[in-house]
N, C-alpha and C. Protein backbone atom coordinates (compact mmCIF):
# COMPACT_ATOMS: atom_id res chain seq x y z
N UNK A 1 6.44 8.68 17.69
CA UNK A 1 5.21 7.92 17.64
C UNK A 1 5.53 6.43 17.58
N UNK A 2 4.52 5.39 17.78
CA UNK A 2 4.72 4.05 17.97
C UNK A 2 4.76 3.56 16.69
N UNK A 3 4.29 4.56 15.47
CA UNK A 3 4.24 3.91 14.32
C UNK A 3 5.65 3.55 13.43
N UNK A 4 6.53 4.40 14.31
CA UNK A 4 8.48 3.71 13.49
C UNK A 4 8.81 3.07 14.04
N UNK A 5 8.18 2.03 15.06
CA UNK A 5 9.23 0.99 15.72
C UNK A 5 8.42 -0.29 14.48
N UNK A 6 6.92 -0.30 14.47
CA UNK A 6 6.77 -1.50 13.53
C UNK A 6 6.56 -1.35 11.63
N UNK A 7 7.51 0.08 11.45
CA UNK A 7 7.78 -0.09 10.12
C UNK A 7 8.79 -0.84 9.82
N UNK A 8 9.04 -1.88 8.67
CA UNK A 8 10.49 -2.19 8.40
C UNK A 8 10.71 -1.36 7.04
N UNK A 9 11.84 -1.49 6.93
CA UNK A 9 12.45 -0.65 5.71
C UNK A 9 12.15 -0.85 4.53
N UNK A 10 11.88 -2.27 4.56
CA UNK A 10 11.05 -3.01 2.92
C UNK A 10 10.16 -2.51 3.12
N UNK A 11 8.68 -2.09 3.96
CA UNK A 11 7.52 -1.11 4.02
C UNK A 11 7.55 -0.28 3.71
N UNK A 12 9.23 0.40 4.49
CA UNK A 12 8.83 1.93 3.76
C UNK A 12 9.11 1.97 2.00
N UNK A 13 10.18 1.32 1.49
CA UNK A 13 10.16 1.01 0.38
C UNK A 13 9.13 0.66 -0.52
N UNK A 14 8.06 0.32 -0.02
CA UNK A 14 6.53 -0.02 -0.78
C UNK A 14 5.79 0.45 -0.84
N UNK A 15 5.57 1.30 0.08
CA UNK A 15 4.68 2.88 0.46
C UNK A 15 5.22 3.63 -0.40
N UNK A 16 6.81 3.62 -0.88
CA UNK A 16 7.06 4.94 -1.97
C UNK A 16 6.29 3.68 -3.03
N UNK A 17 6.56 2.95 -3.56
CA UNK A 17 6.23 2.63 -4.55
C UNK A 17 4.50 3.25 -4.89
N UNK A 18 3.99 2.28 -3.67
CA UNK A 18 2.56 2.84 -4.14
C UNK A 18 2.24 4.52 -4.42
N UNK A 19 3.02 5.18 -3.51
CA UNK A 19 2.92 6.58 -3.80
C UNK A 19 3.00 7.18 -5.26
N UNK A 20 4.44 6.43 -5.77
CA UNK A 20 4.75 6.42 -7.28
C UNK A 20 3.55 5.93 -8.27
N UNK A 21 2.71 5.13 -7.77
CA UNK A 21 1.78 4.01 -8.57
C UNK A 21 2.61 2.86 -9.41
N UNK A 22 3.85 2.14 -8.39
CA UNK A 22 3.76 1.31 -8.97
C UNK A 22 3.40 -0.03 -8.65
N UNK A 23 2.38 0.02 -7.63
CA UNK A 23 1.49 -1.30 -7.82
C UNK A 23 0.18 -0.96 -8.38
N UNK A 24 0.28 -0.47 -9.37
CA UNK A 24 -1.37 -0.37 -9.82
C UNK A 24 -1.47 -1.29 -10.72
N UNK A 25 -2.92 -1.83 -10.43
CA UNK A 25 -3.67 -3.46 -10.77
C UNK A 25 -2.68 -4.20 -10.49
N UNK A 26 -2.22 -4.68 -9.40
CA UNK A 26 -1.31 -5.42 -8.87
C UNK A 26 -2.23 -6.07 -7.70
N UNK A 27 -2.15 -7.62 -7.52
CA UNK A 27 -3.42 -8.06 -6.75
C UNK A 27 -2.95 -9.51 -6.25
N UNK A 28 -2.12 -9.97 -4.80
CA UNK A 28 -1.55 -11.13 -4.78
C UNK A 28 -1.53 -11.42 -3.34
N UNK A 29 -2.31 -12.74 -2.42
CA UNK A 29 -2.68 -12.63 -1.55
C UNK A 29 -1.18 -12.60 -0.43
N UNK A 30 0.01 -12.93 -1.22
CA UNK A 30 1.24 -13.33 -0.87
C UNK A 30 2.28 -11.85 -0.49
N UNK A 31 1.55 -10.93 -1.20
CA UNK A 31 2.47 -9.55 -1.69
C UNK A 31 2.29 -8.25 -0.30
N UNK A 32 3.62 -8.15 -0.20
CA UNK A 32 3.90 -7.32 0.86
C UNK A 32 3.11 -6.09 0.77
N UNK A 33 2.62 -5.54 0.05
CA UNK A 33 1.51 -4.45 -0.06
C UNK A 33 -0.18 -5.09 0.99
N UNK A 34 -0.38 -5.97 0.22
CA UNK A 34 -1.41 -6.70 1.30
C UNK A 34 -0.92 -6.68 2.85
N UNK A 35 0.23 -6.44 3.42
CA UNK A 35 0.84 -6.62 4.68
C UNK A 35 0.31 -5.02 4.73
N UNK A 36 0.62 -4.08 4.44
CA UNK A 36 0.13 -2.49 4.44
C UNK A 36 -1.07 -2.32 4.40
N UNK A 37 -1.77 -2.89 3.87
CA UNK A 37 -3.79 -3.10 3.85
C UNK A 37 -4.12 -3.40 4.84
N UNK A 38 -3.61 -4.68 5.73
CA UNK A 38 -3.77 -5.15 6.91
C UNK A 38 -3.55 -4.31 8.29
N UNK A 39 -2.54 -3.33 7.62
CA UNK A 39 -2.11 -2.56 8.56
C UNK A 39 -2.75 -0.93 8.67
N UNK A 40 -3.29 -1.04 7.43
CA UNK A 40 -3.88 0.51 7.21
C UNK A 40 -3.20 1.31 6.88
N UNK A 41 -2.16 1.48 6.24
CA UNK A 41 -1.38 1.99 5.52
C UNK A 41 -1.82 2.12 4.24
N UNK A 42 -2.52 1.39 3.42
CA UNK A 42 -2.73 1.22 1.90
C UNK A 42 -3.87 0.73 2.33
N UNK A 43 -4.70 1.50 0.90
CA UNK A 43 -6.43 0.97 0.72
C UNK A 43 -6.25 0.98 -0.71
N UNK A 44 -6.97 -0.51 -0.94
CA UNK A 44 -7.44 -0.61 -2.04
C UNK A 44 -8.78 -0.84 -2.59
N UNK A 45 -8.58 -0.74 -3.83
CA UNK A 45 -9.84 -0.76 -4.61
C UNK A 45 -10.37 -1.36 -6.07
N UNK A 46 -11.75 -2.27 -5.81
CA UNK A 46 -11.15 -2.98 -7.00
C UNK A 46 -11.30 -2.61 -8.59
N UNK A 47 -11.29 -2.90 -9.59
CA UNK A 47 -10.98 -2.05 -10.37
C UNK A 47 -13.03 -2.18 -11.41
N UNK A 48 -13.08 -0.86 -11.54
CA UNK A 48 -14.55 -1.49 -12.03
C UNK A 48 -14.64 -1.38 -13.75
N UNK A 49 -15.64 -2.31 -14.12
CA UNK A 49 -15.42 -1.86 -15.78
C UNK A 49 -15.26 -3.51 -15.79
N UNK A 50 -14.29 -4.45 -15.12
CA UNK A 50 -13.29 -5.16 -15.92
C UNK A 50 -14.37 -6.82 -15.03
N UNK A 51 -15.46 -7.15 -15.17
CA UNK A 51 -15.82 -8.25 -14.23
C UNK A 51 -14.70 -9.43 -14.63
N UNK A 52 -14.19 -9.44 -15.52
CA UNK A 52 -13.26 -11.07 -15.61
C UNK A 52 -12.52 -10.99 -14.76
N UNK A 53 -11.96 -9.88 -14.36
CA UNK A 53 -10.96 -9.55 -13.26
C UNK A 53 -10.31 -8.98 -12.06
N UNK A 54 -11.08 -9.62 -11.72
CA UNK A 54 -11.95 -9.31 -9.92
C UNK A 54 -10.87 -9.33 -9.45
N UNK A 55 -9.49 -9.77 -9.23
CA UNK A 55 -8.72 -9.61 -8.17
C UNK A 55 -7.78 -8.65 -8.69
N UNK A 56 -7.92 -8.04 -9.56
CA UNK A 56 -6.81 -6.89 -9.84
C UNK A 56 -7.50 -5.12 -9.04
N UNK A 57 -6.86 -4.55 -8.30
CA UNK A 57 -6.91 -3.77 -7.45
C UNK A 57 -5.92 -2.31 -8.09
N UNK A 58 -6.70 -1.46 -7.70
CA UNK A 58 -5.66 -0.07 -7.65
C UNK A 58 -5.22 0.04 -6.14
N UNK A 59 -3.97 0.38 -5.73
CA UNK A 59 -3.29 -0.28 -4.42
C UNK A 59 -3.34 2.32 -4.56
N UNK A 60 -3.58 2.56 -3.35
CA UNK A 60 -3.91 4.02 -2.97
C UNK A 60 -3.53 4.25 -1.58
N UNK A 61 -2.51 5.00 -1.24
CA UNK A 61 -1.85 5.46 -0.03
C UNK A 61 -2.89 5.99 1.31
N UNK A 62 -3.29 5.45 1.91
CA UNK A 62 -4.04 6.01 3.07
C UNK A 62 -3.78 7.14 3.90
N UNK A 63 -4.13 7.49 5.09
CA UNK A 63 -4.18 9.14 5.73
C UNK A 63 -2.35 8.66 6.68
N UNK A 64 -2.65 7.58 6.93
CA UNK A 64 -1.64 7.01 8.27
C UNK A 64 -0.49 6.72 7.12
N UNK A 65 -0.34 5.77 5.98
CA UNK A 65 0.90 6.00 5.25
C UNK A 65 1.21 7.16 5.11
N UNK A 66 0.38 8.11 4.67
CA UNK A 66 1.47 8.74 4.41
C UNK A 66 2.09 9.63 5.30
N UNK A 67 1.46 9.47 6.33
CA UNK A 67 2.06 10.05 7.70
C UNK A 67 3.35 9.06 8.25
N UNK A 68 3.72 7.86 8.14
CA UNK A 68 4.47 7.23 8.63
C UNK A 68 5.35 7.43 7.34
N UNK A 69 4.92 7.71 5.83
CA UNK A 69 6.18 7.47 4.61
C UNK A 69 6.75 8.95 5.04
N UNK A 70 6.24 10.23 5.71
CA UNK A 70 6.96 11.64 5.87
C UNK A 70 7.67 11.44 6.86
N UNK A 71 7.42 10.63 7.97
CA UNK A 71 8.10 10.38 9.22
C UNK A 71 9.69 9.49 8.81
N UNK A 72 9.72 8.83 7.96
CA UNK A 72 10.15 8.36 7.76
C UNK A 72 11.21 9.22 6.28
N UNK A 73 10.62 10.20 5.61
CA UNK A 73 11.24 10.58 4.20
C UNK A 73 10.98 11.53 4.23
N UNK A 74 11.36 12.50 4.82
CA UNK A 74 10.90 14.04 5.24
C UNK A 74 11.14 14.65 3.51
């Protein structure tokens, strides 16, 4: 598929993370997870309960990550 020529290896490395949950409430317009949002790999969501803190997000593996993190990590 066309989707392993524009993974890099730091992606796939971040896709396990999120898989793991370890970007949860993690929220930074700079942060390579936002590069996976853009891409549809990762959906997030923002966190409710908390209004002071609107940019903190639960970062959640999409249908296509995790099809490209098995392609990649059988």
């Amino acid at each position: 598929m066309s989707d392993k020529q524009d993974v890099t290896e730091s992606e796939i490395s971040c896709l396990e993370m999120v898989r793991n949950g370890n970007y949860l409430n993690v929220a930074s317009a700079c942060n390579e997870v936002e590069t996976l949002v853009a891409k549809g790999y990762v959906s997030k969501v923002a966190l409710v309960g908390m209004p002071l803190m609107q940019r903190h997000y639960d970062y959640v593996l999409s249908v296509p990550g995790l099809i490209v993190l098995r392609q990649y990590k059988p």
